[in-house]
PDB file of N, CA and C in Angstrom:
ATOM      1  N   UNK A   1       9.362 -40.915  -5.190  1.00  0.00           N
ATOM      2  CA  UNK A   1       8.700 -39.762  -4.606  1.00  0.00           C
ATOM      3  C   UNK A   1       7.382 -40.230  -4.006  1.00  0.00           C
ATOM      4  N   UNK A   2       7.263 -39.989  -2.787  1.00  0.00           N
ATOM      5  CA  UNK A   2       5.573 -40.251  -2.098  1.00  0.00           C
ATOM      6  C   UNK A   2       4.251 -39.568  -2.666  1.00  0.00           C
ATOM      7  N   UNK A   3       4.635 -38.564  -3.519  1.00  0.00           N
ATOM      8  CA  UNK A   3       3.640 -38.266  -3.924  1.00  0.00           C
ATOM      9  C   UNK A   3       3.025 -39.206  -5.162  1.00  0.00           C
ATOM     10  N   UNK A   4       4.210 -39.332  -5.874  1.00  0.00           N
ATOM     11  CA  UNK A   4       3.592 -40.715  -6.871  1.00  0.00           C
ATOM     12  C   UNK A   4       3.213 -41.881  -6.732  1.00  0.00           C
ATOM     13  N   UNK A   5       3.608 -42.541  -5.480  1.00  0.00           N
ATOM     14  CA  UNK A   5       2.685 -43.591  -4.082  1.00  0.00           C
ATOM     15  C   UNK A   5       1.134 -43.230  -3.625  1.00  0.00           C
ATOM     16  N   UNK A   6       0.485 -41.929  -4.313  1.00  0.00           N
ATOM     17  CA  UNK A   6      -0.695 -42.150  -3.310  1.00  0.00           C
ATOM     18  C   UNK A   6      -0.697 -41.167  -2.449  1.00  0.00           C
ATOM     19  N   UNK A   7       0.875 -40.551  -2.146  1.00  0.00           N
ATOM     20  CA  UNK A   7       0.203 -39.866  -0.587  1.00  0.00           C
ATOM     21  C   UNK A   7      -0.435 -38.607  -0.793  1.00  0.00           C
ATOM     22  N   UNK A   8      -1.542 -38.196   0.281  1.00  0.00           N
ATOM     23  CA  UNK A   8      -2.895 -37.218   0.317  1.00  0.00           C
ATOM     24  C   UNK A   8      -2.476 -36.505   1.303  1.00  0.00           C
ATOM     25  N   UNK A   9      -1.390 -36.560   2.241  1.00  0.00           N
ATOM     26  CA  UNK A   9      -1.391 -35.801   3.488  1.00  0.00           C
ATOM     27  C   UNK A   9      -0.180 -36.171   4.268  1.00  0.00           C
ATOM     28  N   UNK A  10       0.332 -35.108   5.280  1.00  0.00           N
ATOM     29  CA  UNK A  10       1.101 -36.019   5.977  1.00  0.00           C
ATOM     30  C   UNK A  10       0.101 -35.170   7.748  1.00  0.00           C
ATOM     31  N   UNK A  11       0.824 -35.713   8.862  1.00  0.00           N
ATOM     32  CA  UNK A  11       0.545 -35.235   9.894  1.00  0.00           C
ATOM     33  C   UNK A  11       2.014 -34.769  10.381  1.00  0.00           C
ATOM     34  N   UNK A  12       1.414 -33.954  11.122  1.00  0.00           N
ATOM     35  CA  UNK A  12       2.519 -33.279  11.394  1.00  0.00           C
ATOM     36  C   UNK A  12       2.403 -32.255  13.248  1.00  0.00           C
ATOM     37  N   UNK A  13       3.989 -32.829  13.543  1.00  0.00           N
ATOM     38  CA  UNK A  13       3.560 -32.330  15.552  1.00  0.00           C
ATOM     39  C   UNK A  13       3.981 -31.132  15.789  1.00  0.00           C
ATOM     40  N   UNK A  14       3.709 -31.046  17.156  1.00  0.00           N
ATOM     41  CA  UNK A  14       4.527 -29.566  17.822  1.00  0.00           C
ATOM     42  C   UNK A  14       5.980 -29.523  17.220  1.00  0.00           C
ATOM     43  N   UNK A  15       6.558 -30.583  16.708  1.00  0.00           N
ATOM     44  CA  UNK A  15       7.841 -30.406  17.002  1.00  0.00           C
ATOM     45  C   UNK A  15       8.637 -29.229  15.831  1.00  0.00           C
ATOM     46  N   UNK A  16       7.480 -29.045  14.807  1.00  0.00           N
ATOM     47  CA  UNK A  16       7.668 -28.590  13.089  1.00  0.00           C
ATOM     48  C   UNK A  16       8.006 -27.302  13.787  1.00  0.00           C
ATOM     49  N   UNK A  17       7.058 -26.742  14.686  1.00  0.00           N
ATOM     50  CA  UNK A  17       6.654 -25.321  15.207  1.00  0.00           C
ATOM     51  C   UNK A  17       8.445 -25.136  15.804  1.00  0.00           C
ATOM     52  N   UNK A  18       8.971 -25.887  16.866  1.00  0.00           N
ATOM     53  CA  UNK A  18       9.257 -25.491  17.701  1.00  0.00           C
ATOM     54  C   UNK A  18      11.013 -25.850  16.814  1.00  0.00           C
ATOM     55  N   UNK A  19      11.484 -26.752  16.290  1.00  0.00           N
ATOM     56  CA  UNK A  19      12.641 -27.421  15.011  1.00  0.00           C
ATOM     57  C   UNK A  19      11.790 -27.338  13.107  1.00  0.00           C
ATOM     58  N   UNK A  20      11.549 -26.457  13.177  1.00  0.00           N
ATOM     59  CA  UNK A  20      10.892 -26.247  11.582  1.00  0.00           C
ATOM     60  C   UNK A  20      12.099 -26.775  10.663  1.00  0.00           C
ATOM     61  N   UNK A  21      13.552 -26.069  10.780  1.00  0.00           N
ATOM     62  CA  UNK A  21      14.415 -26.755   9.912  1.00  0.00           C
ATOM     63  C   UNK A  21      14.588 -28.123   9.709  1.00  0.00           C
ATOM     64  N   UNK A  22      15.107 -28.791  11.042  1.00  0.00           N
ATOM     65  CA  UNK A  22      14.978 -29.981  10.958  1.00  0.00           C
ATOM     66  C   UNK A  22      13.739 -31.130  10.805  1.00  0.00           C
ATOM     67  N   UNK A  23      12.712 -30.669  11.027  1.00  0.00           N
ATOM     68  CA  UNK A  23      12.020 -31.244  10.551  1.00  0.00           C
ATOM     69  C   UNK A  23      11.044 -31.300   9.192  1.00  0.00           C
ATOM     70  N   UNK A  24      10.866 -29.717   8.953  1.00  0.00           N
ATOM     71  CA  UNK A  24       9.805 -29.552   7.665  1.00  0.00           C
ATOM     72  C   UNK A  24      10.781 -30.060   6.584  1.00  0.00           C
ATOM     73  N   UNK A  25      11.905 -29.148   6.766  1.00  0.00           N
ATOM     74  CA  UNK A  25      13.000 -29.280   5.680  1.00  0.00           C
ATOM     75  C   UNK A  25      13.174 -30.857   5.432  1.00  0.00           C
ATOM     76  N   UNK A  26      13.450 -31.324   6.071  1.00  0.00           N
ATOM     77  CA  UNK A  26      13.798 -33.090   5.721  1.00  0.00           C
ATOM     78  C   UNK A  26      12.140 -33.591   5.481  1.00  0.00           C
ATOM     79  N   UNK A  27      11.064 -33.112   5.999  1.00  0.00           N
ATOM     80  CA  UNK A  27      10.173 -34.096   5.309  1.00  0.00           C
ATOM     81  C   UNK A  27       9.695 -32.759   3.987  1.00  0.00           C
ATOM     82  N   UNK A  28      10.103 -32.142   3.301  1.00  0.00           N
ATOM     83  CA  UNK A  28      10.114 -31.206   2.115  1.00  0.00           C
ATOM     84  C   UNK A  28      11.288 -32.223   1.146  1.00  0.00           C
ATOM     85  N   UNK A  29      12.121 -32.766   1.386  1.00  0.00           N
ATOM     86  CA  UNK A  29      13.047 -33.296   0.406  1.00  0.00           C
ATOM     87  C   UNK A  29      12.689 -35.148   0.267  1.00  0.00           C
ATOM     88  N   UNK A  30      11.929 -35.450   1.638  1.00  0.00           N
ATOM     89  CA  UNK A  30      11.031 -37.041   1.473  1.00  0.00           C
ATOM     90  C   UNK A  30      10.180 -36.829   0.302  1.00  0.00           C
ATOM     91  N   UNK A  31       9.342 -35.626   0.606  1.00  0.00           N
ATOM     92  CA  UNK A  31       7.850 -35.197   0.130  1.00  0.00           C
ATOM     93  C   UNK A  31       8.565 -35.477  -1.626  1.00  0.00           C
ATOM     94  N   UNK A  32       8.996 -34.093  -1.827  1.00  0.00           N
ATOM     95  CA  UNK A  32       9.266 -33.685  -2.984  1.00  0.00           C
ATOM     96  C   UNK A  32      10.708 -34.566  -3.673  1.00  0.00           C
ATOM     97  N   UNK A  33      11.171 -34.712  -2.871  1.00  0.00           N
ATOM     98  CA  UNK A  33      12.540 -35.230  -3.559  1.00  0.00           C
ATOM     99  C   UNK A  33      13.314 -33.960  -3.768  1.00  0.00           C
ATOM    100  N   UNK A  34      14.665 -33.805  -4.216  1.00  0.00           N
ATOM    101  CA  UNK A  34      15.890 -33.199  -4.712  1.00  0.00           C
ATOM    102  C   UNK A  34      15.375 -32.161  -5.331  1.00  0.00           C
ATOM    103  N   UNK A  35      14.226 -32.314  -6.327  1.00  0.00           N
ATOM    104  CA  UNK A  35      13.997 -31.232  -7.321  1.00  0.00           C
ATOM    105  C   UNK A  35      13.008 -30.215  -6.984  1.00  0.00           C
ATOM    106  N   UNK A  36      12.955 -30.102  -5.434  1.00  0.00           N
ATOM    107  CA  UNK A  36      11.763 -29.206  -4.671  1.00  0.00           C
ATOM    108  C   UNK A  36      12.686 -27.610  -4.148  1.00  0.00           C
ATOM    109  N   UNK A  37      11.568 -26.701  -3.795  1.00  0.00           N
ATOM    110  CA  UNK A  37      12.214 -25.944  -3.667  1.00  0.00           C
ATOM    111  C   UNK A  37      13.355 -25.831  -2.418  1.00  0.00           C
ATOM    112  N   UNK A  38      14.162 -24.694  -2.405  1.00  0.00           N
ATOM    113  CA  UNK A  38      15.235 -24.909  -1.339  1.00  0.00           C
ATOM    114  C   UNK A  38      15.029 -24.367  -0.047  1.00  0.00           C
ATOM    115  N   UNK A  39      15.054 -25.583   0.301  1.00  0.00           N
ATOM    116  CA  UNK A  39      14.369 -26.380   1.450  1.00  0.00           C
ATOM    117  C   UNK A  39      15.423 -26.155   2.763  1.00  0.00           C
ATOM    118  N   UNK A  40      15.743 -25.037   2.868  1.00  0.00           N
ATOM    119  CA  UNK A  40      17.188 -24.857   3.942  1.00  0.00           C
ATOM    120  C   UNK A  40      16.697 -23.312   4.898  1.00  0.00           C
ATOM    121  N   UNK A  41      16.831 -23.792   6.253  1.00  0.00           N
ATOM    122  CA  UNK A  41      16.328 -22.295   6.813  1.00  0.00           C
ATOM    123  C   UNK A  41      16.519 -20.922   5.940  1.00  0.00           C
ATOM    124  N   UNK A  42      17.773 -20.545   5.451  1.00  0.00           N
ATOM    125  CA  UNK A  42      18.313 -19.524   4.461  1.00  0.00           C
ATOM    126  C   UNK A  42      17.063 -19.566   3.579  1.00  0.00           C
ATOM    127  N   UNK A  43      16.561 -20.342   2.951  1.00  0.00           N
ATOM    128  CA  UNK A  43      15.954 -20.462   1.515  1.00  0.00           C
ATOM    129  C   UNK A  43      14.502 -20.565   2.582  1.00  0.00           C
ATOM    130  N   UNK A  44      14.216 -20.741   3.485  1.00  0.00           N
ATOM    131  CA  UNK A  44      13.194 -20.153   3.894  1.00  0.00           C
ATOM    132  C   UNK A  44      12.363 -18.814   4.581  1.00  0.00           C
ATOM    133  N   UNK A  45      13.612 -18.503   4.764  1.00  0.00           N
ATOM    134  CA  UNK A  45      13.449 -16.872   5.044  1.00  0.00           C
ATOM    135  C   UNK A  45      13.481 -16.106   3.820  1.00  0.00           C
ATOM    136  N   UNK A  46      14.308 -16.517   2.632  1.00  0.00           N
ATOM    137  CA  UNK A  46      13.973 -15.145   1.680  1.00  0.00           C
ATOM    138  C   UNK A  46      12.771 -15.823   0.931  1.00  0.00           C
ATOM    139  N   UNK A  47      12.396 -16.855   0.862  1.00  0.00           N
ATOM    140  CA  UNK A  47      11.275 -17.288   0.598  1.00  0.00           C
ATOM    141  C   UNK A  47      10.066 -16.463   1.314  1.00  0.00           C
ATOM    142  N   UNK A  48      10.451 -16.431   2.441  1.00  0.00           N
ATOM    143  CA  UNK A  48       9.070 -15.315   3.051  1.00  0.00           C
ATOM    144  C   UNK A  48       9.127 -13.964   3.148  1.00  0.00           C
ATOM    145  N   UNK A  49       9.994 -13.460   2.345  1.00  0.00           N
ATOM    146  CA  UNK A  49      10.272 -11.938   2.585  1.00  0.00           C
ATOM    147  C   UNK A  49       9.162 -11.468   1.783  1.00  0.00           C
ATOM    148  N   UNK A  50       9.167 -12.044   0.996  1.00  0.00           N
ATOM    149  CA  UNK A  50       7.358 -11.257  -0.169  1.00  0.00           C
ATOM    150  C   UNK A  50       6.385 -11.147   0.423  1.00  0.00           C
ATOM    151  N   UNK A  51       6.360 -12.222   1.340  1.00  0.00           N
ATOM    152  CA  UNK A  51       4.979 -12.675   2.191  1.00  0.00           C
ATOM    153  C   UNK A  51       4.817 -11.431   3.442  1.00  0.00           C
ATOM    154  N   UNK A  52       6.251 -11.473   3.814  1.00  0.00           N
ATOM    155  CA  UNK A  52       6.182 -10.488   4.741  1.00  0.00           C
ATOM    156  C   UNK A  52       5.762  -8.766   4.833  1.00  0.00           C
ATOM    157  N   UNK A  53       6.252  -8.971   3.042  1.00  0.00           N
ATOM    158  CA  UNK A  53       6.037  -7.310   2.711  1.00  0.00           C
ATOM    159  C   UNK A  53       4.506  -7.006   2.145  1.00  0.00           C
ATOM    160  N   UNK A  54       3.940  -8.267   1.679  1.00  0.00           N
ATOM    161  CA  UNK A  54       2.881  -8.059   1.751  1.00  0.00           C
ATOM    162  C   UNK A  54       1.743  -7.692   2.735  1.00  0.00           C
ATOM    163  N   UNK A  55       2.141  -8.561   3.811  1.00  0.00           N
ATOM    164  CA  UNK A  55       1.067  -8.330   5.248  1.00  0.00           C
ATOM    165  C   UNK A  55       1.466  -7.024   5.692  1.00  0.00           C
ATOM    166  N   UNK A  56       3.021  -6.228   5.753  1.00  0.00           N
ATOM    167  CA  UNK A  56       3.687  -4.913   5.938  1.00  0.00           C
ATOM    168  C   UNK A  56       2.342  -3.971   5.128  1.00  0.00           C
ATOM    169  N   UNK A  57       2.046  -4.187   3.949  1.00  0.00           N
ATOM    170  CA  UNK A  57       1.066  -3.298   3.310  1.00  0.00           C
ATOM    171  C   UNK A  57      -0.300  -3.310   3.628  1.00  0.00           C
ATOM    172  N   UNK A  58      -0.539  -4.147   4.098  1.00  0.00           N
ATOM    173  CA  UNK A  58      -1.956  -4.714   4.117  1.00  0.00           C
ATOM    174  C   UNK A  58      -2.082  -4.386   5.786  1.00  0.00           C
ATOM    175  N   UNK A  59      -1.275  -3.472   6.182  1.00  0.00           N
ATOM    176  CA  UNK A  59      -1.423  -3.380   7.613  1.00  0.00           C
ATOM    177  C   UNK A  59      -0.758  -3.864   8.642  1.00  0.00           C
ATOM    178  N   UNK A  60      -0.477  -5.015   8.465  1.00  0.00           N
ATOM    179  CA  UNK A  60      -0.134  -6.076   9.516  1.00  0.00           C
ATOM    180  C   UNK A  60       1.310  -5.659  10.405  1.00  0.00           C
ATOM    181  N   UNK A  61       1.639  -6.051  11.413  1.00  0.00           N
ATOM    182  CA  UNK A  61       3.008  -6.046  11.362  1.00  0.00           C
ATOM    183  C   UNK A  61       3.920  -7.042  11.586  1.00  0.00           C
ATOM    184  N   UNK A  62       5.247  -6.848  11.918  1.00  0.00           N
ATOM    185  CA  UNK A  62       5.982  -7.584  11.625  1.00  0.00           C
ATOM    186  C   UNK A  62       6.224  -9.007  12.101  1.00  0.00           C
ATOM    187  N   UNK A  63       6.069  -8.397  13.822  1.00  0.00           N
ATOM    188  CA  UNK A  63       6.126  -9.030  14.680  1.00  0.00           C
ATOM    189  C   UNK A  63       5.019 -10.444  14.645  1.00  0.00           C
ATOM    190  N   UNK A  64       4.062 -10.066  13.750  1.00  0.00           N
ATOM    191  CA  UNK A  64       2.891 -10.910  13.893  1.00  0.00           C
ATOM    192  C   UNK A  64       3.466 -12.048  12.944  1.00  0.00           C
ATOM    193  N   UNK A  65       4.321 -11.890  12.249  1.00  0.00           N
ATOM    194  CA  UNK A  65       4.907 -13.187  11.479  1.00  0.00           C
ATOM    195  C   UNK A  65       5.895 -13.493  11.669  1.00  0.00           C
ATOM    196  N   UNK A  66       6.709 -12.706  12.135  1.00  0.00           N
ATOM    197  CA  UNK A  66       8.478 -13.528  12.819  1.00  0.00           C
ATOM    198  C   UNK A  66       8.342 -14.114  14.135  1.00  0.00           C
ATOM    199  N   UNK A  67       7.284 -13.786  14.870  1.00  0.00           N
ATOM    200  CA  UNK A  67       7.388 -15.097  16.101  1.00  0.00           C
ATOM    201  C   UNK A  67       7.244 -15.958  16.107  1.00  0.00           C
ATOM    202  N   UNK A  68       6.955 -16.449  14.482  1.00  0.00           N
ATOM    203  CA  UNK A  68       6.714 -17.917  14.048  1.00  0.00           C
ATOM    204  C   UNK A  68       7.740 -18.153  13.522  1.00  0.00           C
ATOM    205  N   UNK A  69       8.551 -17.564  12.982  1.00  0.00           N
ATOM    206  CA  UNK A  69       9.930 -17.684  12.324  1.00  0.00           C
ATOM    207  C   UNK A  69      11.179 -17.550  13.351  1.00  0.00           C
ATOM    208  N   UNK A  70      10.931 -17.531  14.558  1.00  0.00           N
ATOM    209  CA  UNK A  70      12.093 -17.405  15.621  1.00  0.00           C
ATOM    210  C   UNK A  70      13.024 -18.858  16.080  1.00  0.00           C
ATOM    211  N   UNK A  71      12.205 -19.971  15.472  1.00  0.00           N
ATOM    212  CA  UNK A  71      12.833 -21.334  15.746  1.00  0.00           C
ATOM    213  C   UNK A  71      13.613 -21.845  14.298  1.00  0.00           C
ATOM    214  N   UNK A  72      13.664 -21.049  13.560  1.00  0.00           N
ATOM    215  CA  UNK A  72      13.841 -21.249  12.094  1.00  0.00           C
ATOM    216  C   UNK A  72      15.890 -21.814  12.308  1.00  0.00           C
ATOM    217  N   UNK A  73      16.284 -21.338  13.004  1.00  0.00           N
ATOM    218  CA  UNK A  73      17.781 -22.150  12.998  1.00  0.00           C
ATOM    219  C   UNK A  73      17.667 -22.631  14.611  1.00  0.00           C
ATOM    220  N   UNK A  74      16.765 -23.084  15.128  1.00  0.00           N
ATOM    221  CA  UNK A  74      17.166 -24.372  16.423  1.00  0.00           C
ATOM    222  C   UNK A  74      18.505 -24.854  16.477  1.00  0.00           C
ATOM    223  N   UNK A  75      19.037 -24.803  17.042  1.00  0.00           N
ATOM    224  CA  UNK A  75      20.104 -26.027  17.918  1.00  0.00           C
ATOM    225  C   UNK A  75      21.268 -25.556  16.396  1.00  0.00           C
ATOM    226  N   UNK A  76      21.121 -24.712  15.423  1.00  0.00           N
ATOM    227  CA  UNK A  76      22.626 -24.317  14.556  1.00  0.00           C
ATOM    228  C   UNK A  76      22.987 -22.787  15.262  1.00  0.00           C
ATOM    229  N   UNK A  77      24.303 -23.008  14.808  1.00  0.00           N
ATOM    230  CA  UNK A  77      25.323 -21.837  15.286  1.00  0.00           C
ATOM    231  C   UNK A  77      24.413 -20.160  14.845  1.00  0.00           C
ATOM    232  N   UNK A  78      23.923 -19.677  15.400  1.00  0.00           N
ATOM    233  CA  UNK A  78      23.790 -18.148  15.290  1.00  0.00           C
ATOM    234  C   UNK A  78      22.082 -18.155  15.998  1.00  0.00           C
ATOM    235  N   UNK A  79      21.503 -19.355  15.746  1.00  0.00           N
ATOM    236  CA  UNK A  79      20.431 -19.266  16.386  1.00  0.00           C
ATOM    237  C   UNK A  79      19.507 -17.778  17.643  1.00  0.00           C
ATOM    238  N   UNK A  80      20.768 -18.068  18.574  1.00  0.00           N
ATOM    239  CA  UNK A  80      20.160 -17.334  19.454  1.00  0.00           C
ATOM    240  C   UNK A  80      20.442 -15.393  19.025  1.00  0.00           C
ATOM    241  N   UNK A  81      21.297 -15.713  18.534  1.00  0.00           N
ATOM    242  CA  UNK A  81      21.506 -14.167  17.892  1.00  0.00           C
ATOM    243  C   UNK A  81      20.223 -13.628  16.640  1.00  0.00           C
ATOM    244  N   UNK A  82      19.883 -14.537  15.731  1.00  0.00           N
ATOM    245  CA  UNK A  82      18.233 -14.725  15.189  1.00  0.00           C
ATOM    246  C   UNK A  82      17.519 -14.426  15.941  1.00  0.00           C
ATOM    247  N   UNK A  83      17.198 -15.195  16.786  1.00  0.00           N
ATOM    248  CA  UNK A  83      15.880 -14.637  18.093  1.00  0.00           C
ATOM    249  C   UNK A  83      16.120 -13.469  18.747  1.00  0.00           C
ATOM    250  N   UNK A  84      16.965 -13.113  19.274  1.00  0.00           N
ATOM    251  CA  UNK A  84      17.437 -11.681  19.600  1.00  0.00           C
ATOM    252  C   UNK A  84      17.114 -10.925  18.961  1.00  0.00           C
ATOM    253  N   UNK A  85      17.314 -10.808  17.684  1.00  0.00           N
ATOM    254  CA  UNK A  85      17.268  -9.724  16.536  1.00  0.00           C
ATOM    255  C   UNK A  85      16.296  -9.686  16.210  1.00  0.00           C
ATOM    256  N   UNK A  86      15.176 -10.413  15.769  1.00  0.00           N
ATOM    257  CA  UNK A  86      13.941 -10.690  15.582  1.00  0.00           C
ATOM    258  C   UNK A  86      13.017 -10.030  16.830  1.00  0.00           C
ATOM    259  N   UNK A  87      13.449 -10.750  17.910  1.00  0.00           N
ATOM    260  CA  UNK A  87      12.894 -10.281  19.222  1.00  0.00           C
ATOM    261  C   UNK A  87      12.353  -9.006  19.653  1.00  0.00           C
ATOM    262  N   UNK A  88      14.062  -8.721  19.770  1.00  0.00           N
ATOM    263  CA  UNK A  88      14.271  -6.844  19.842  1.00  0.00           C
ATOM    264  C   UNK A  88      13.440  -6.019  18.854  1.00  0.00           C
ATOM    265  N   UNK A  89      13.891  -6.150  17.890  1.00  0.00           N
ATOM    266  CA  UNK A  89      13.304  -5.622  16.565  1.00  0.00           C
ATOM    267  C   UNK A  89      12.033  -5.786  15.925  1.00  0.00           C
ATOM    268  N   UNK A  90      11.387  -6.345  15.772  1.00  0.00           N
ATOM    269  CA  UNK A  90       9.935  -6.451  14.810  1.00  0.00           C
ATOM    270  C   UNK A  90       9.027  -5.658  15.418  1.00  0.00           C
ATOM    271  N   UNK A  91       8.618  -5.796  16.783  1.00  0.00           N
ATOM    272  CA  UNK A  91       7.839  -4.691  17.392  1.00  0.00           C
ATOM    273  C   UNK A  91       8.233  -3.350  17.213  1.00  0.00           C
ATOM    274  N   UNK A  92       9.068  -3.201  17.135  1.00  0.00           N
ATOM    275  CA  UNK A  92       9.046  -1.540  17.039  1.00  0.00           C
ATOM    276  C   UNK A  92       8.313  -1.221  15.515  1.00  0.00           C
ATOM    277  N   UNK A  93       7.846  -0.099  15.912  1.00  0.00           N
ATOM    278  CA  UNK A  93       6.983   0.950  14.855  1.00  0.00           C
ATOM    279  C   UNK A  93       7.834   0.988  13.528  1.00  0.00           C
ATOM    280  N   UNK A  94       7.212   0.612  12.392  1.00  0.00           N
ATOM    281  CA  UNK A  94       8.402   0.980  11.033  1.00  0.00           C
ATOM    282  C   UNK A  94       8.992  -0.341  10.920  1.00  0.00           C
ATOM    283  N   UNK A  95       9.392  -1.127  11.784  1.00  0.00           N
ATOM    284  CA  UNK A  95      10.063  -2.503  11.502  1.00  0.00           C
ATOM    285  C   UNK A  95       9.635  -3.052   9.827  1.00  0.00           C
ATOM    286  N   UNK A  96      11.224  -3.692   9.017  1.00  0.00           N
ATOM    287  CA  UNK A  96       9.990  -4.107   7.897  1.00  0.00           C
ATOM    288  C   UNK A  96      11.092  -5.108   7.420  1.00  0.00           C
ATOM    289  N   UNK A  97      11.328  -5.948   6.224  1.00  0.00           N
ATOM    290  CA  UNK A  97      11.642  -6.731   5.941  1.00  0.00           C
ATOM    291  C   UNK A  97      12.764  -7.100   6.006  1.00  0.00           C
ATOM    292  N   UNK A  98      13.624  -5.844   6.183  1.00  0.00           N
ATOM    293  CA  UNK A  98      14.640  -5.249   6.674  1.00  0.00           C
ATOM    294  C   UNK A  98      15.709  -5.630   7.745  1.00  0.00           C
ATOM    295  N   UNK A  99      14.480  -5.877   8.503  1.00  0.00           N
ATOM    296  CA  UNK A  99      14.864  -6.241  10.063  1.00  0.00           C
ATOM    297  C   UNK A  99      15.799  -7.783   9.920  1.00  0.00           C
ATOM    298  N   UNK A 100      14.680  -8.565   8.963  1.00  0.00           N
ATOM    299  CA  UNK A 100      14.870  -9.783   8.976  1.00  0.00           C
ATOM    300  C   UNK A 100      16.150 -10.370   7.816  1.00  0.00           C
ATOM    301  N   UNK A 101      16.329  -9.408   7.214  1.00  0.00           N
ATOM    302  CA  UNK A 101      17.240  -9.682   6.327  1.00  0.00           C
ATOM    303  C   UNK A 101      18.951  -9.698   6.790  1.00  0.00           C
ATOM    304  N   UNK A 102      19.003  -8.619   8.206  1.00  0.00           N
ATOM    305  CA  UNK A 102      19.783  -8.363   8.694  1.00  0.00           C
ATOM    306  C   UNK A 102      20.074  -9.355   9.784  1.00  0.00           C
ATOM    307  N   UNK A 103      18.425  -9.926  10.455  1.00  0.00           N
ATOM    308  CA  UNK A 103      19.013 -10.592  11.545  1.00  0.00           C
ATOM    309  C   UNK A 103      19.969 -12.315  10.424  1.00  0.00           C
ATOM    310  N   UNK A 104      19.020 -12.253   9.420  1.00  0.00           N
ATOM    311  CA  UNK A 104      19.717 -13.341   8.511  1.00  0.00           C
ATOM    312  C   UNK A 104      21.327 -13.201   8.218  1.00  0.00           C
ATOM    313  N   UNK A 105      21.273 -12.336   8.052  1.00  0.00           N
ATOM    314  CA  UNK A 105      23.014 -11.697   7.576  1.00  0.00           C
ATOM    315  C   UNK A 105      24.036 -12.066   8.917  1.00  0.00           C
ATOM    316  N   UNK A 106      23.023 -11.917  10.267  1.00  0.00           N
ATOM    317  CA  UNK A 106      24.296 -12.136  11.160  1.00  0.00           C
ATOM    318  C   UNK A 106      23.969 -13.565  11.480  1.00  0.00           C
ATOM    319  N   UNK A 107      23.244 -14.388  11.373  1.00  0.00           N
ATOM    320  CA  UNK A 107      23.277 -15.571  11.399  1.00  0.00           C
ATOM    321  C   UNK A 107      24.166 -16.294  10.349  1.00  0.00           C
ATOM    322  N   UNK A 108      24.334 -15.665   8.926  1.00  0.00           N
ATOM    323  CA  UNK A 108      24.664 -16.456   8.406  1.00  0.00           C
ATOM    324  C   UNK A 108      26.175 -16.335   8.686  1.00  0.00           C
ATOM    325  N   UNK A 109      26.559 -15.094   8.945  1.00  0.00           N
ATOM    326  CA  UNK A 109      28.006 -14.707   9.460  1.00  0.00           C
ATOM    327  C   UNK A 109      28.933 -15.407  10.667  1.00  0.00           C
ATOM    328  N   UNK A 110      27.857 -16.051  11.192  1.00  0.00           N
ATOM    329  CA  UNK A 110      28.351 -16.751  12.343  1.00  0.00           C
ATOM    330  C   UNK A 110      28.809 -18.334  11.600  1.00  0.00           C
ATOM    331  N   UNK A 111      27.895 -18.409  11.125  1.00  0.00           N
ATOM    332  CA  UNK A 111      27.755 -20.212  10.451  1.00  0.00           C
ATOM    333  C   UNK A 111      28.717 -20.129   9.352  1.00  0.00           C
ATOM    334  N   UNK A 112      29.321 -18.994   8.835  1.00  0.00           N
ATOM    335  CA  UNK A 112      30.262 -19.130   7.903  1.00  0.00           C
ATOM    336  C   UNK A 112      31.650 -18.732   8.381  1.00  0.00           C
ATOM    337  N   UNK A 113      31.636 -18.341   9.646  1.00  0.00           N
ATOM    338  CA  UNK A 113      32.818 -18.164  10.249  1.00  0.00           C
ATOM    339  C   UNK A 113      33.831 -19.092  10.691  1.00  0.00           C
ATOM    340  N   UNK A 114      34.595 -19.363  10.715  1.00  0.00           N
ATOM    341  CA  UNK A 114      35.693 -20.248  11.293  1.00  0.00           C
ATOM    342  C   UNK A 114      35.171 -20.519  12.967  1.00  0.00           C
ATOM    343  N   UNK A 115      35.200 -21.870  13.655  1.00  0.00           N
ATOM    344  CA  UNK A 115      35.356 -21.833  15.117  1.00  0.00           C
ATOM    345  C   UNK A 115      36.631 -21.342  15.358  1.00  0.00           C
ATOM    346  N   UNK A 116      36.891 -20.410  16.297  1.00  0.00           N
ATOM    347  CA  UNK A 116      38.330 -19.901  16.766  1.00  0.00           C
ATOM    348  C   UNK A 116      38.081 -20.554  18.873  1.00  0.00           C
ATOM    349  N   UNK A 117      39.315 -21.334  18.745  1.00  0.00           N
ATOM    350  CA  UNK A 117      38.570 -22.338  20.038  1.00  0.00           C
ATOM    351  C   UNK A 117      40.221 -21.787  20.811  1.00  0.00           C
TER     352      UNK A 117
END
């Protein structure tokens, strides 16, 4: 584990922002090793649903934290249907954790579906 090496930091590029899965996630399982938390777009979205419902109370809205979460499945199957849903949805008035749980549900529906070619 790098953390028991010494390491204080890592750096980190545009690219986290724009491929967060592929990149945070794989340097989250360097960092931490196997026994870190789950480290998989899925396991990072319900990971932020608390976070989300918190800023929901505190005023905030939705939109102000899922446009950071819109690259969260890059370049995997349902992707663009995520951004869509997210897209469409968070701005509107009332939007709430809701939104995101659903656009998750059809992402994951896609990625668990059979290719029919």
């Amino acid at each position: 584990n790098l953390l028991d090496q010494g390491l204080d930091g890592v750096m980190v590029g545009r690219a986290a922002y724009h491929q967060p899965a592929d990149i945070l996630c794989a340097a989250d399982r360097r960092i931490f090793g196997a026994s870190g938390p789950d480290t998989t777009p899925e396991g990072a979205v319900h990971a932020m649903l608390p976070y989300i419902e918190a800023h929901l109370a505190s005023g905030g809205r939705l939109n102000q934290i899922t446009r950071h979460m819109l690259g969260l499945f890059a370049g995997k199957p349902g992707a663009r249907a995520w951004r869509r849903h997210l897209s469409e949805g968070a701005s509107r008035p009332g939007a709430g954790p809701e939104l995101v749980e659903r656009a998750l549900a059809e992402v994951t529906d896609l990625t668990e579906s059979p290719l029919i070619l």
